[in-house]
C-alpha atoms as a PDB file:
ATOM      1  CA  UNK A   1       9.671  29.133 -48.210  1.00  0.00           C
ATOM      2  CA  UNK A   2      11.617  28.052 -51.759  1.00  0.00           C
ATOM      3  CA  UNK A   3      12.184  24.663 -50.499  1.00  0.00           C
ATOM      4  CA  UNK A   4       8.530  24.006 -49.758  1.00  0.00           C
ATOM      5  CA  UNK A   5       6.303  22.509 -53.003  1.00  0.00           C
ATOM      6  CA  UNK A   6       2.472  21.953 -52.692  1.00  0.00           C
ATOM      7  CA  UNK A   7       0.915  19.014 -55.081  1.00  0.00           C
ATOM      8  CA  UNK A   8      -2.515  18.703 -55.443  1.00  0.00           C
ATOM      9  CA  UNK A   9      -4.573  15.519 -56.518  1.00  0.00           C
ATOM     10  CA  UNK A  10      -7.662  15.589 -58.906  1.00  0.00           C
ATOM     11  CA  UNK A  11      -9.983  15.051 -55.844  1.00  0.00           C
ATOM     12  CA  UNK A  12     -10.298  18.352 -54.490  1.00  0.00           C
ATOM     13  CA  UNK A  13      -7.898  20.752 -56.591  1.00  0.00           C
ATOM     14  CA  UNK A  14      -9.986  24.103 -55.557  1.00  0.00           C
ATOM     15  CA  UNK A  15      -9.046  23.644 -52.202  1.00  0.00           C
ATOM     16  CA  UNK A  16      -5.402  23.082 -52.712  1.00  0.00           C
ATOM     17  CA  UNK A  17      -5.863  26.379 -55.063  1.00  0.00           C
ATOM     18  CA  UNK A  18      -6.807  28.032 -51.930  1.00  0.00           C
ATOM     19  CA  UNK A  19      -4.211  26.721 -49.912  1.00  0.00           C
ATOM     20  CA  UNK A  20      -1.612  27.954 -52.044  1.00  0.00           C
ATOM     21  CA  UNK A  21      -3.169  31.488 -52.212  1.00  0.00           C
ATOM     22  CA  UNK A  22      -3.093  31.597 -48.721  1.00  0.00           C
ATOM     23  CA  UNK A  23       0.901  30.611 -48.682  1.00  0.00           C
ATOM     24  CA  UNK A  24       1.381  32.861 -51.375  1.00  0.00           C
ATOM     25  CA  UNK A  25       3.026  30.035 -53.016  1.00  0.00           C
ATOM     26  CA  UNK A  26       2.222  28.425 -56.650  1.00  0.00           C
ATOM     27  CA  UNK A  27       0.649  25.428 -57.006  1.00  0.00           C
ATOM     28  CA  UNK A  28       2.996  22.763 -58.394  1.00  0.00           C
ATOM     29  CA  UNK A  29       3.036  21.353 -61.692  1.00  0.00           C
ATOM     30  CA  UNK A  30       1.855  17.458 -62.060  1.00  0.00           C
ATOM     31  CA  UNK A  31       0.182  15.333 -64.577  1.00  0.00           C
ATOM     32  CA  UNK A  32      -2.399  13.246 -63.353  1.00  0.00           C
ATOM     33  CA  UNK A  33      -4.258  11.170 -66.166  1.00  0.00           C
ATOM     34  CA  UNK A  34      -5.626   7.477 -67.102  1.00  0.00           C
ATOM     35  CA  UNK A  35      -4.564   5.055 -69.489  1.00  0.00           C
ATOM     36  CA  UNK A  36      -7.618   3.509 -71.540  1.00  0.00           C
ATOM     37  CA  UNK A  37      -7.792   0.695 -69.473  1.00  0.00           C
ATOM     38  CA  UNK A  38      -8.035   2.883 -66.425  1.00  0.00           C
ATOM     39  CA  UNK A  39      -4.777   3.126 -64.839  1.00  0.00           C
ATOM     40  CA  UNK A  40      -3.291   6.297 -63.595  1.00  0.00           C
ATOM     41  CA  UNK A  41      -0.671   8.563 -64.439  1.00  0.00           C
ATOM     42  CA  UNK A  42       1.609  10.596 -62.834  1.00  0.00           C
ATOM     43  CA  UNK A  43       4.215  12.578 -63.614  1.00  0.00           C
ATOM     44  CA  UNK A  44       5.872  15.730 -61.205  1.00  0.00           C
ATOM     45  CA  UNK A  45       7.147  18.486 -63.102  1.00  0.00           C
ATOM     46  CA  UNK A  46       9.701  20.349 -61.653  1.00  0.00           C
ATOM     47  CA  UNK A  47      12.081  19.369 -59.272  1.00  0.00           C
ATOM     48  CA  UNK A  48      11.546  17.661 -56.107  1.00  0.00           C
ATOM     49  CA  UNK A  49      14.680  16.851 -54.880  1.00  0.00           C
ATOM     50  CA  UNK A  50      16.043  17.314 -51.367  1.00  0.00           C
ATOM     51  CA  UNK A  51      12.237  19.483 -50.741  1.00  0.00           C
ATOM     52  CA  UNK A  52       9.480  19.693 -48.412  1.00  0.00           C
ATOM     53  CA  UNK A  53       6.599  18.113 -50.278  1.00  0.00           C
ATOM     54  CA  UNK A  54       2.974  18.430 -49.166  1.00  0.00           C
ATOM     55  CA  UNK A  55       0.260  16.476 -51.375  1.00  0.00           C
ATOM     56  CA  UNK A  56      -3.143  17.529 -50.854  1.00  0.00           C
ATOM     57  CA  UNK A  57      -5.757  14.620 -52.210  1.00  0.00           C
ATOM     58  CA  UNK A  58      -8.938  13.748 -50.059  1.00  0.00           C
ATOM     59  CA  UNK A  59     -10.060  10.032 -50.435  1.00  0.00           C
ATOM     60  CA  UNK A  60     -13.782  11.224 -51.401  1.00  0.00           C
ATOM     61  CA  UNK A  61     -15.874   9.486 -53.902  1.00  0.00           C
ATOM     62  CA  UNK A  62     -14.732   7.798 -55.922  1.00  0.00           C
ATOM     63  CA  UNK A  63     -12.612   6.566 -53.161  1.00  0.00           C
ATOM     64  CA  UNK A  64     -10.702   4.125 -54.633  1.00  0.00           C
ATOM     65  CA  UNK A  65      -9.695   6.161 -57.648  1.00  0.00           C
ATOM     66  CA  UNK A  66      -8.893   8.933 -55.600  1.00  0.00           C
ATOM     67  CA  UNK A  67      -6.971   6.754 -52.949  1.00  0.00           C
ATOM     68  CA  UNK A  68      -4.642   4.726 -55.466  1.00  0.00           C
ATOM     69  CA  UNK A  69      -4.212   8.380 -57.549  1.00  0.00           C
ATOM     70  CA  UNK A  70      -2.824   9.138 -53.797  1.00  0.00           C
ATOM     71  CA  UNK A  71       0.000   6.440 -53.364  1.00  0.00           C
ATOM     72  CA  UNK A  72       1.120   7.016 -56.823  1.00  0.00           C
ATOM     73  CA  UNK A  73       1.621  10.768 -56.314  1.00  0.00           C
ATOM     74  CA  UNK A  74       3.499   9.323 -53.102  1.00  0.00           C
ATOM     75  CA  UNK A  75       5.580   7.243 -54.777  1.00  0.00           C
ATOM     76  CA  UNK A  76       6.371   9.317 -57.695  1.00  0.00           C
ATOM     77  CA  UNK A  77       8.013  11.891 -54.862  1.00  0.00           C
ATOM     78  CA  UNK A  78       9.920   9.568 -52.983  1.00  0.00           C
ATOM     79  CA  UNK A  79      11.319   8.117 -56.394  1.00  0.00           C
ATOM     80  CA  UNK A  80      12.209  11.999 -57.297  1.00  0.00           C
ATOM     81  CA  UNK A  81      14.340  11.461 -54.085  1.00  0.00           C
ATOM     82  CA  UNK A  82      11.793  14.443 -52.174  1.00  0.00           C
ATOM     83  CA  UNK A  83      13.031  14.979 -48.285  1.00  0.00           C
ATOM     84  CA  UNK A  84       9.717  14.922 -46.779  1.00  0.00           C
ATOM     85  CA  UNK A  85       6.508  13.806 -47.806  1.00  0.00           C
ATOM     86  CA  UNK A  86       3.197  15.285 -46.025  1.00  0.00           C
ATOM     87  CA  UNK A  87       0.135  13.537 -46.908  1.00  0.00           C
ATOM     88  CA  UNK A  88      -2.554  16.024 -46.668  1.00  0.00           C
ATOM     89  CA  UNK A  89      -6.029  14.865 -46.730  1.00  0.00           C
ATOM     90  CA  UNK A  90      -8.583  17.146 -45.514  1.00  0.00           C
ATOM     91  CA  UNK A  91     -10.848  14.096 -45.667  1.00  0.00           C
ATOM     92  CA  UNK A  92     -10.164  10.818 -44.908  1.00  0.00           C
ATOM     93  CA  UNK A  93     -12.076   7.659 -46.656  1.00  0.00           C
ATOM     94  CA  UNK A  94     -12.759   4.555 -45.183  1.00  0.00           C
ATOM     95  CA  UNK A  95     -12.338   5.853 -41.864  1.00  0.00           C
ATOM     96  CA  UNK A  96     -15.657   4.407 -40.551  1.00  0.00           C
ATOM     97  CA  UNK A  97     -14.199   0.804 -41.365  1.00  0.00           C
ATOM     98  CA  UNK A  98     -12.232   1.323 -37.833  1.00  0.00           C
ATOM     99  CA  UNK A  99     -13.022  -1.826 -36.118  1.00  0.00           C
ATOM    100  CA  UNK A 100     -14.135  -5.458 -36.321  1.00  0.00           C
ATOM    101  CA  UNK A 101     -17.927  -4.965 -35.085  1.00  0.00           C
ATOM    102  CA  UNK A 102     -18.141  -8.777 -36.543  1.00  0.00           C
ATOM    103  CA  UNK A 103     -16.451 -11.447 -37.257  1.00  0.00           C
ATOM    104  CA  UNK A 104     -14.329 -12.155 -40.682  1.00  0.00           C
ATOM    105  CA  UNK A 105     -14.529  -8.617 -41.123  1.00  0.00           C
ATOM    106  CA  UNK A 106     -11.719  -6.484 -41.953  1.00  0.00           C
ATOM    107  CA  UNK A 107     -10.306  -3.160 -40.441  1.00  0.00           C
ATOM    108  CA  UNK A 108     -10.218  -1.229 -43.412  1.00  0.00           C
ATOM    109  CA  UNK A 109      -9.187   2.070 -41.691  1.00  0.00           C
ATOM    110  CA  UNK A 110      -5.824   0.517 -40.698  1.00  0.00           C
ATOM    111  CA  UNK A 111      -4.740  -1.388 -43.980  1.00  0.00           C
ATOM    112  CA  UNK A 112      -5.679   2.352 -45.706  1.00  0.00           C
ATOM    113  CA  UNK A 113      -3.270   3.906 -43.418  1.00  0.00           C
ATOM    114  CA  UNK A 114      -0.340   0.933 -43.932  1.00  0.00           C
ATOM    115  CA  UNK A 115      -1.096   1.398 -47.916  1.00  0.00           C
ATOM    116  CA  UNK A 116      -0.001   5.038 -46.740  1.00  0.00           C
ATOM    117  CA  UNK A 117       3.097   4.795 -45.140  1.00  0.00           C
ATOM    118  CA  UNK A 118       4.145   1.669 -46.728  1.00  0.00           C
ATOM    119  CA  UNK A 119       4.205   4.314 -50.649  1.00  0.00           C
ATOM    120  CA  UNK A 120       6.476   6.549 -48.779  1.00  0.00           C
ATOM    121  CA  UNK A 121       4.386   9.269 -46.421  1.00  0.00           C
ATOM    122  CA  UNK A 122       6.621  10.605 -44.031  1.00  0.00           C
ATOM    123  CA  UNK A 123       4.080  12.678 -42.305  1.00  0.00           C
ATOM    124  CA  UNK A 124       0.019  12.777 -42.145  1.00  0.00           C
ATOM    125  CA  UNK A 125      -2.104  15.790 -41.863  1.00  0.00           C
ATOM    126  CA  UNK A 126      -5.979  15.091 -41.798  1.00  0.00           C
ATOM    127  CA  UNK A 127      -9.062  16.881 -40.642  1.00  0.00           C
ATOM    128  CA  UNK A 128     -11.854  15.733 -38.050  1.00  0.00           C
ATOM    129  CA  UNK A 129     -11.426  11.975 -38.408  1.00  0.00           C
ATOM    130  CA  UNK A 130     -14.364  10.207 -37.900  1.00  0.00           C
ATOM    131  CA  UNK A 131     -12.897   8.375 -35.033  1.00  0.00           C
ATOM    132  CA  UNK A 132      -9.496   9.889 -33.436  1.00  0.00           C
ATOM    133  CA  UNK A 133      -7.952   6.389 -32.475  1.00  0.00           C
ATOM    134  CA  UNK A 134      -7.574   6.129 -36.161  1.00  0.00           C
ATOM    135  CA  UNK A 135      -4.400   8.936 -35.266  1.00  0.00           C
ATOM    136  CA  UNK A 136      -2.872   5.802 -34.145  1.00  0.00           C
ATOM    137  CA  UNK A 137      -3.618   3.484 -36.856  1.00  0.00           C
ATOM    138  CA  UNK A 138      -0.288   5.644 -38.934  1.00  0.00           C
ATOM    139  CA  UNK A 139       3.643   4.750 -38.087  1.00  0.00           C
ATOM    140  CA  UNK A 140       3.713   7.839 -38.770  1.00  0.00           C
ATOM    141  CA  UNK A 141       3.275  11.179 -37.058  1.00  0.00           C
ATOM    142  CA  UNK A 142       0.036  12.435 -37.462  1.00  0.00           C
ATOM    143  CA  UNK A 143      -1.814  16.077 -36.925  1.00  0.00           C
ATOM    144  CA  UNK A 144      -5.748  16.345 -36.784  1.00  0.00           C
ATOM    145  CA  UNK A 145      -7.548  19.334 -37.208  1.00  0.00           C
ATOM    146  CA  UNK A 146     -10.730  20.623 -36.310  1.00  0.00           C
ATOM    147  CA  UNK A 147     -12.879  22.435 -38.359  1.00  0.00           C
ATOM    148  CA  UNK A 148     -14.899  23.767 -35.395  1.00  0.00           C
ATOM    149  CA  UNK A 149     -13.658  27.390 -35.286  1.00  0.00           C
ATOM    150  CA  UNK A 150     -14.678  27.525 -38.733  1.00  0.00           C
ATOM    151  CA  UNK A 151     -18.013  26.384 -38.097  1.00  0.00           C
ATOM    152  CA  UNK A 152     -18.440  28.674 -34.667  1.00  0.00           C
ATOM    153  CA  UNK A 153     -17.659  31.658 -36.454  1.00  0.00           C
ATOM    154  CA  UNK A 154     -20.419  30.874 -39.001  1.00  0.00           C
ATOM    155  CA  UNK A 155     -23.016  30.831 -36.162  1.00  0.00           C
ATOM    156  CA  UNK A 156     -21.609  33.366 -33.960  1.00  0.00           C
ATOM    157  CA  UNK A 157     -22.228  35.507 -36.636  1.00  0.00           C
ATOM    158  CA  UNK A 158     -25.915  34.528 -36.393  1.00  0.00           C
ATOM    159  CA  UNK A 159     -26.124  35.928 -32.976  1.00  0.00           C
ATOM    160  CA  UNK A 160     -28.431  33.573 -31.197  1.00  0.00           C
ATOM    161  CA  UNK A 161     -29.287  33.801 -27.528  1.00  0.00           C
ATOM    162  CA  UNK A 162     -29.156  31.531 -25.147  1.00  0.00           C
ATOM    163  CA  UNK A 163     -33.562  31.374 -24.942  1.00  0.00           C
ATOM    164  CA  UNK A 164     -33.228  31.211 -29.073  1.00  0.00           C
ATOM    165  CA  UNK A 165     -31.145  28.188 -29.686  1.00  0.00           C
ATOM    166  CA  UNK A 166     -30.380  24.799 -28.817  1.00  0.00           C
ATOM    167  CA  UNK A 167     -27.382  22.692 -29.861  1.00  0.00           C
ATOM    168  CA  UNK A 168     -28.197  19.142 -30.845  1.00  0.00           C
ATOM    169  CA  UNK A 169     -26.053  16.176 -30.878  1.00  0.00           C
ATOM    170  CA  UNK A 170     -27.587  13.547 -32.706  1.00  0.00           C
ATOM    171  CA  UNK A 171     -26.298  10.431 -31.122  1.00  0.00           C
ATOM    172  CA  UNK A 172     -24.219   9.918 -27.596  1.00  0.00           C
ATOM    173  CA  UNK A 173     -20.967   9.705 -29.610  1.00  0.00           C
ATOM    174  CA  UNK A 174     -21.085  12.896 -30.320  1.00  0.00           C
ATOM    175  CA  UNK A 175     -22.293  14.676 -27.317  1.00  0.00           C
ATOM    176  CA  UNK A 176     -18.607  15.569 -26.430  1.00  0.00           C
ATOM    177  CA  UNK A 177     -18.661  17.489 -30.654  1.00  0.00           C
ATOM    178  CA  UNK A 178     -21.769  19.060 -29.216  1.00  0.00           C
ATOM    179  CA  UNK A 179     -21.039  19.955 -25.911  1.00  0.00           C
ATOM    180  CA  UNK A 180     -17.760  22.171 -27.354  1.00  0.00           C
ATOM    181  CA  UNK A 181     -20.112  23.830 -29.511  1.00  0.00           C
ATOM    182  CA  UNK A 182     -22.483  24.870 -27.037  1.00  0.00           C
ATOM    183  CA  UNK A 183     -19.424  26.584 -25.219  1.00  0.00           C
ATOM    184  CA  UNK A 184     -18.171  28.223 -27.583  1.00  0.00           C
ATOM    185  CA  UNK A 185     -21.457  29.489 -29.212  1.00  0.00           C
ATOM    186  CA  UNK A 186     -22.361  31.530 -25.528  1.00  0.00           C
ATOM    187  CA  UNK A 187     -23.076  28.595 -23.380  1.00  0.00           C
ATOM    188  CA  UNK A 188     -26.722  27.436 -25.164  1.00  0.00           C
ATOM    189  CA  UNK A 189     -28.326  24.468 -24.280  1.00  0.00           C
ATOM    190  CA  UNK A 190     -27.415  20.838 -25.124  1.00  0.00           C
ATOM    191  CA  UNK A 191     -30.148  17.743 -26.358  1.00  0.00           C
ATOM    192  CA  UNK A 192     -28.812  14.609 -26.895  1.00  0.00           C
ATOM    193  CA  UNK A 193     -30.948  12.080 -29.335  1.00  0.00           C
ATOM    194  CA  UNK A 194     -31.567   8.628 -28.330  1.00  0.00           C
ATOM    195  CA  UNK A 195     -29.899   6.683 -31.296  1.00  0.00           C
ATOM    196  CA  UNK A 196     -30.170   3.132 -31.268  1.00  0.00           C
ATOM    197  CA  UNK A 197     -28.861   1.439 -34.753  1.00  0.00           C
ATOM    198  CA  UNK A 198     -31.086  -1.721 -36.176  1.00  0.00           C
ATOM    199  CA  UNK A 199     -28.559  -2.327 -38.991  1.00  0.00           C
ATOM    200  CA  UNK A 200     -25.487  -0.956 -40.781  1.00  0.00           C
ATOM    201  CA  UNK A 201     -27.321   1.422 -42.716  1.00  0.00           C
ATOM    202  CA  UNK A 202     -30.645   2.029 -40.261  1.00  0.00           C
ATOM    203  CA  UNK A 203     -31.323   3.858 -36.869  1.00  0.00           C
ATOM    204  CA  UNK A 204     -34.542   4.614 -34.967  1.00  0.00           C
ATOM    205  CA  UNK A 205     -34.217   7.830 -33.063  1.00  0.00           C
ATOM    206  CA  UNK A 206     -36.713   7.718 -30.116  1.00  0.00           C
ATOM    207  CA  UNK A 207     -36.181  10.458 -27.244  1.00  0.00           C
ATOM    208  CA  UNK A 208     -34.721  13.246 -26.898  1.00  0.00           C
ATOM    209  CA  UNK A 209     -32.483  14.055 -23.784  1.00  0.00           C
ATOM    210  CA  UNK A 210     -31.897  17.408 -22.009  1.00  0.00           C
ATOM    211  CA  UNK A 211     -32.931  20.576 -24.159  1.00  0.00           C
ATOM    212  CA  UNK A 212     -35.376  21.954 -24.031  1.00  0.00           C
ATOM    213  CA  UNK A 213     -35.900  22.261 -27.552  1.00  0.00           C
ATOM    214  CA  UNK A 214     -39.537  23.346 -28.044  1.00  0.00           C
ATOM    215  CA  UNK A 215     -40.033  26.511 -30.171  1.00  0.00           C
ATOM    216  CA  UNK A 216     -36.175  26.874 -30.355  1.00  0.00           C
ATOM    217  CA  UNK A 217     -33.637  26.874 -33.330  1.00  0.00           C
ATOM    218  CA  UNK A 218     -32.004  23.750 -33.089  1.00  0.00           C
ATOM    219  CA  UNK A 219     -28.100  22.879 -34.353  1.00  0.00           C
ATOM    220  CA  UNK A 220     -27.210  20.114 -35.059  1.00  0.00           C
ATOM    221  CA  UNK A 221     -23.126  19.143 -35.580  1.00  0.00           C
ATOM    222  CA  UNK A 222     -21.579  15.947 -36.084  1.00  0.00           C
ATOM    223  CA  UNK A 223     -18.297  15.282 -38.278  1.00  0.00           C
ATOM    224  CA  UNK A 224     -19.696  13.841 -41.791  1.00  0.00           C
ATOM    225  CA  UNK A 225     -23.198  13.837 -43.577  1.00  0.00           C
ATOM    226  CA  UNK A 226     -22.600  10.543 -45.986  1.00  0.00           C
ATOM    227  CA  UNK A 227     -26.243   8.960 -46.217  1.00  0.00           C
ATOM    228  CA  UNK A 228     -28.235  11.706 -44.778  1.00  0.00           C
ATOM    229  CA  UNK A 229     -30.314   8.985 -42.822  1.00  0.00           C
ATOM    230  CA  UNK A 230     -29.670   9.876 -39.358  1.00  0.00           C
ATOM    231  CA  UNK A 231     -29.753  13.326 -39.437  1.00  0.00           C
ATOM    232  CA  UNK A 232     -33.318  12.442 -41.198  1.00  0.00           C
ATOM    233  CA  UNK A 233     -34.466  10.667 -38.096  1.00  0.00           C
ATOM    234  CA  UNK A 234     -33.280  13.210 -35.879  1.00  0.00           C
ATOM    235  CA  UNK A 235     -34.561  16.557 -37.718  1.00  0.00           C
ATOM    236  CA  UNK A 236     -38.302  14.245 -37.791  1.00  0.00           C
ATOM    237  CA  UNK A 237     -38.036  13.758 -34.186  1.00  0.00           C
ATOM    238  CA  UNK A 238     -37.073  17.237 -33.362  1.00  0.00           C
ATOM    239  CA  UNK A 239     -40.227  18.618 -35.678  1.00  0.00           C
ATOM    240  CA  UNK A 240     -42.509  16.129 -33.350  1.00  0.00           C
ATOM    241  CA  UNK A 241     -40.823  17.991 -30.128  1.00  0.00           C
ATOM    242  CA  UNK A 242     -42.193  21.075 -32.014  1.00  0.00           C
ATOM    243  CA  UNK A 243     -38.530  22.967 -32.934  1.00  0.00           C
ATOM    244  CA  UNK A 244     -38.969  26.278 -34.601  1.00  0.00           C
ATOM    245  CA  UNK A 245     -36.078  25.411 -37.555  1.00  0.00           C
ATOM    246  CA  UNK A 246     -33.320  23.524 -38.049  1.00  0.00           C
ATOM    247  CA  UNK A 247     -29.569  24.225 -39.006  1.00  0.00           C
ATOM    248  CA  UNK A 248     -27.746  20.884 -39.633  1.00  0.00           C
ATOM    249  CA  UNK A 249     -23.635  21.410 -39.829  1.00  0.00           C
ATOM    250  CA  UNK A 250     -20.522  19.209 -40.886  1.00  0.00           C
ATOM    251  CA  UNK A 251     -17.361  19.392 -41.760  1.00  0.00           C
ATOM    252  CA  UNK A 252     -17.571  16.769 -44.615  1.00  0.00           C
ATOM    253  CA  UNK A 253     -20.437  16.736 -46.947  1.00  0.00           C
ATOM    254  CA  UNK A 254     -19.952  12.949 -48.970  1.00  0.00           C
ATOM    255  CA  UNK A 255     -24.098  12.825 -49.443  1.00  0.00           C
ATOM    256  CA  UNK A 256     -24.267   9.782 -50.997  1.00  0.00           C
ATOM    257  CA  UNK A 257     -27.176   8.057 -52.720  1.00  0.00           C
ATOM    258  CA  UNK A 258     -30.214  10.072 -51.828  1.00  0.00           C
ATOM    259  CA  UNK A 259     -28.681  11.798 -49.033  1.00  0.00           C
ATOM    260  CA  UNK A 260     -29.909  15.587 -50.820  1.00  0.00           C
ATOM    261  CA  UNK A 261     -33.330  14.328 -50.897  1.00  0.00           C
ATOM    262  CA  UNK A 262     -33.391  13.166 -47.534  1.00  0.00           C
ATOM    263  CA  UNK A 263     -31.986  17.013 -46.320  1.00  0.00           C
ATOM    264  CA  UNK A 264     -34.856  19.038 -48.785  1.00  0.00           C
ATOM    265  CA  UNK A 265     -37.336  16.805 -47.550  1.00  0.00           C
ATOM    266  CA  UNK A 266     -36.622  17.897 -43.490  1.00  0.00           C
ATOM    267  CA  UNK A 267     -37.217  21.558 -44.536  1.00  0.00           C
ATOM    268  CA  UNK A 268     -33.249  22.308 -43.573  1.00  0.00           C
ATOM    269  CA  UNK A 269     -33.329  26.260 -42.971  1.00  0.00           C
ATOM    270  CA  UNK A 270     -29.339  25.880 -43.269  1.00  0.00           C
ATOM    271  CA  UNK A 271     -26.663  23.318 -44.512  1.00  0.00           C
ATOM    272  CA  UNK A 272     -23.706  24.396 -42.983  1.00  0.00           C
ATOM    273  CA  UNK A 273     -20.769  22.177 -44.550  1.00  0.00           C
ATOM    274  CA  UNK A 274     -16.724  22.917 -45.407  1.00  0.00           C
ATOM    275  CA  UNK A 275     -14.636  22.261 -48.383  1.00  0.00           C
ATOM    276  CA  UNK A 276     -12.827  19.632 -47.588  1.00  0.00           C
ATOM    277  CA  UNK A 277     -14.517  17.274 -50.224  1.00  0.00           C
ATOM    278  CA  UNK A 278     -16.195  19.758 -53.069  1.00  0.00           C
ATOM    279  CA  UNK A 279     -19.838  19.996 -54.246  1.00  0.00           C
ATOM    280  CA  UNK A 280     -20.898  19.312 -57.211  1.00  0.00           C
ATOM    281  CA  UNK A 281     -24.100  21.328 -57.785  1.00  0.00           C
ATOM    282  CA  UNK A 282     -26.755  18.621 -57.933  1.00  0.00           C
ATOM    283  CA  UNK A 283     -25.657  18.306 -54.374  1.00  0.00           C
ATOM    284  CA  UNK A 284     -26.744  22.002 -53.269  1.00  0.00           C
ATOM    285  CA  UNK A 285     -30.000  21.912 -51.783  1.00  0.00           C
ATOM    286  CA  UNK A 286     -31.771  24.983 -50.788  1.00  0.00           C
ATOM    287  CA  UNK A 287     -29.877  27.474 -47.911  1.00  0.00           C
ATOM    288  CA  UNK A 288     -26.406  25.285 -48.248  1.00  0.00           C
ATOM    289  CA  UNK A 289     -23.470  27.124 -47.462  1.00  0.00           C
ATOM    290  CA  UNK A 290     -20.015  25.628 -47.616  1.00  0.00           C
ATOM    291  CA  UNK A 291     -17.017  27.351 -45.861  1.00  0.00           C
ATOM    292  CA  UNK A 292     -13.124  27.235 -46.462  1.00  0.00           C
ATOM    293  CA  UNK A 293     -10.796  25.257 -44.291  1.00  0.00           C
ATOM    294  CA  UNK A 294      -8.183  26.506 -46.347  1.00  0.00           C
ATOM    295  CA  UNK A 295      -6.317  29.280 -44.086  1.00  0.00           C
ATOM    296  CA  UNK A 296      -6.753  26.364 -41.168  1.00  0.00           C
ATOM    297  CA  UNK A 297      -4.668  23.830 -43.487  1.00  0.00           C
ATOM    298  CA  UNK A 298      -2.755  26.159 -44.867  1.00  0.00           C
ATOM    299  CA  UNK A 299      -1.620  27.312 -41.556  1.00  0.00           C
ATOM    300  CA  UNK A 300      -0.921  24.243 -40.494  1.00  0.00           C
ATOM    301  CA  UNK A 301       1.365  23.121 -43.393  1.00  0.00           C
ATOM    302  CA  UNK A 302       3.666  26.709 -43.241  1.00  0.00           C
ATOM    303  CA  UNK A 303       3.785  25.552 -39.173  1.00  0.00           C
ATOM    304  CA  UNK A 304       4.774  21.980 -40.364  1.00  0.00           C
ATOM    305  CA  UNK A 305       7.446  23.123 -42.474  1.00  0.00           C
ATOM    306  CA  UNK A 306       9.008  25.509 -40.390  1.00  0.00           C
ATOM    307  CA  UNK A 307       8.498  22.857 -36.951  1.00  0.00           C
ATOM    308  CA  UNK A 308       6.135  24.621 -35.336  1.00  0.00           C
ATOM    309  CA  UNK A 309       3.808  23.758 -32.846  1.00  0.00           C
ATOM    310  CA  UNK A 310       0.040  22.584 -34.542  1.00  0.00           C
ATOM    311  CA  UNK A 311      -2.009  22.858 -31.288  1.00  0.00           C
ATOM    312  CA  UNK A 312      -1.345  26.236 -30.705  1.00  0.00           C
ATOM    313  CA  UNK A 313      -3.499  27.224 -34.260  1.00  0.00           C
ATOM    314  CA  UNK A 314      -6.765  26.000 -32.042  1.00  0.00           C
ATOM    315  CA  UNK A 315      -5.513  27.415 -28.311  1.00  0.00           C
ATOM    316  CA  UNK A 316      -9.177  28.717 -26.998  1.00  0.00           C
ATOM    317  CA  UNK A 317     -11.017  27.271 -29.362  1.00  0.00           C
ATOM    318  CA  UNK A 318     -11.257  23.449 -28.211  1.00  0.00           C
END
């Protein structure tokens, strides 16, 4: 695997770490800085030229520092005349900008993913997108992973029963996330909450659908945690339907603003999340564990350079 060289923004450079160790291959050498005014810096160290480059930078807070850090990394390779560029980010920002919901509004989603390919990605490789049409927002070819095998084993491991546990989706959207959970986790039950939005940062949460939930352990999946607010609403409603605990999983933990306060205040028995965007330790609340998506990207980016097939990493698991 000579030819193949792994970069690694400032965003998330434990996971990248991981990657690597996985690979067995080292990390590669860049300078990433800021001028005083703010700009960034970059700078590849070693030789690029005619490789197979993969640079691993999630667009988490802060975004926009983390997203233009991204394009110049891009650039800098396809100026150092690299083969292939893979864009790997294991979380993807703006992606709930994905459609005009009013007008004079933009699509956010889409320009992100022209900024993209327009610095020189010749390749995308993402994880649970918050919507999948966004796949087709890229002129690009793109591969999305799943987390969800991750996840499963965690609560496999837990060994409920079917009379023990209930899987919760907390809106309709995701009732097809929560359905493959169920499935996989020995057939539980499914509730769906009745989410109805009153704004673009408010919900009221008002019945619960399906179930039953009533003196069972309730878990609850969806793909990001960023506000905290509806999975506030829903673990309230589920305490009124009189659940015995609540885990709450996701694959990417943003908790922004008083998103931790809103989880300690619901009396979370578990915070399941992965490392796809890290966390910082004022973010930890009691019972938080975070798992690695590393062997799943890593995986994917030895099948990518030797043009292999992606799906078959998740055969019997979706």
């Amino acid at each position: 695997m000579r030819e193949l060289k792994i970069f690694s923004g400032r965003a998330n450079p434990g996971l990248a770490a991981e990657i690597c160790q996985f690979l067995n291959l080292p990390l590669g050498k860049i300078l990433l800085d800021n001028f005083p005014d703010g700009e960034c810096v970059c700078k590849i160290e070693e030789d690029v030229r005619g490789r197979d480059v993969f640079l691993i930078q999630s667009t988490c807070p802060p975004v926009n520092e983390n997203l233009m850090e991204l394009l110049i990394m891009i650039d800098s390779c396809k100026r150092a005349s690299a083969a292939r560029i893979t864009v790997v980010l294991p979380y993807f920002g703006y992606a709930r900008q994905d459609r005009k919901d009013e007008g004079r509004t933009p699509i956010t989603a889409k320009l992100v993913a022209n900024l993209i390919t327009r610095a020189g990605a010749d390749r995308v490789l993402t994880m649970d997108l918050h919507a999948p049409q966004i796949q087709g927002f890229f002129d690009v070819p793109v591969d999305h992973l799943y987390a969800a095998p991750v996840l499963n084993k965690y609560f496999q491991e837990l060994d409920l029963g079917v009379d023990e546990a209930v899987v919760v989706s907390p809106d309709v959207g995701s009732m097809k996330r929560a359905v493959g959970h169920a499935q996989r986790l020995g057939n539980l039950p499914v509730a769906i909450l009745d989410k109805r939005r009153t704004s673009a940062t408010e919900t009221i949460m008002e019945n619960v659908i399906g179930g039953p939930v009533e003196g069972r352990i309730a878990l609850m999946f969806d793909d990001m945690i960023s506000t905290a607010g509806s999975i506030r609403d829903a673990a309230e409603l589920l305490w009124k339907h009189g659940v015995k605990s609540i885990y709450v999983a996701a694959t990417h933990g943003v908790l922004c603003g008083d998103a931790v306060e809103k989880l300690r205040d619901q009396r979370i028995e578990k915070l399941v999340l992965t490392n796809t965007i890290p966390l910082t330790p004022e973010k930890y609340i009691d019972g938080t564990d975070v798992l690695s998506v590393a062997q799943i990207l890593g995986d994917a980016i030895g099948r990518i350079h030797q043009d292999k097939s992606i799906s078959a990493i998740f055969e019997g698991e979706r």
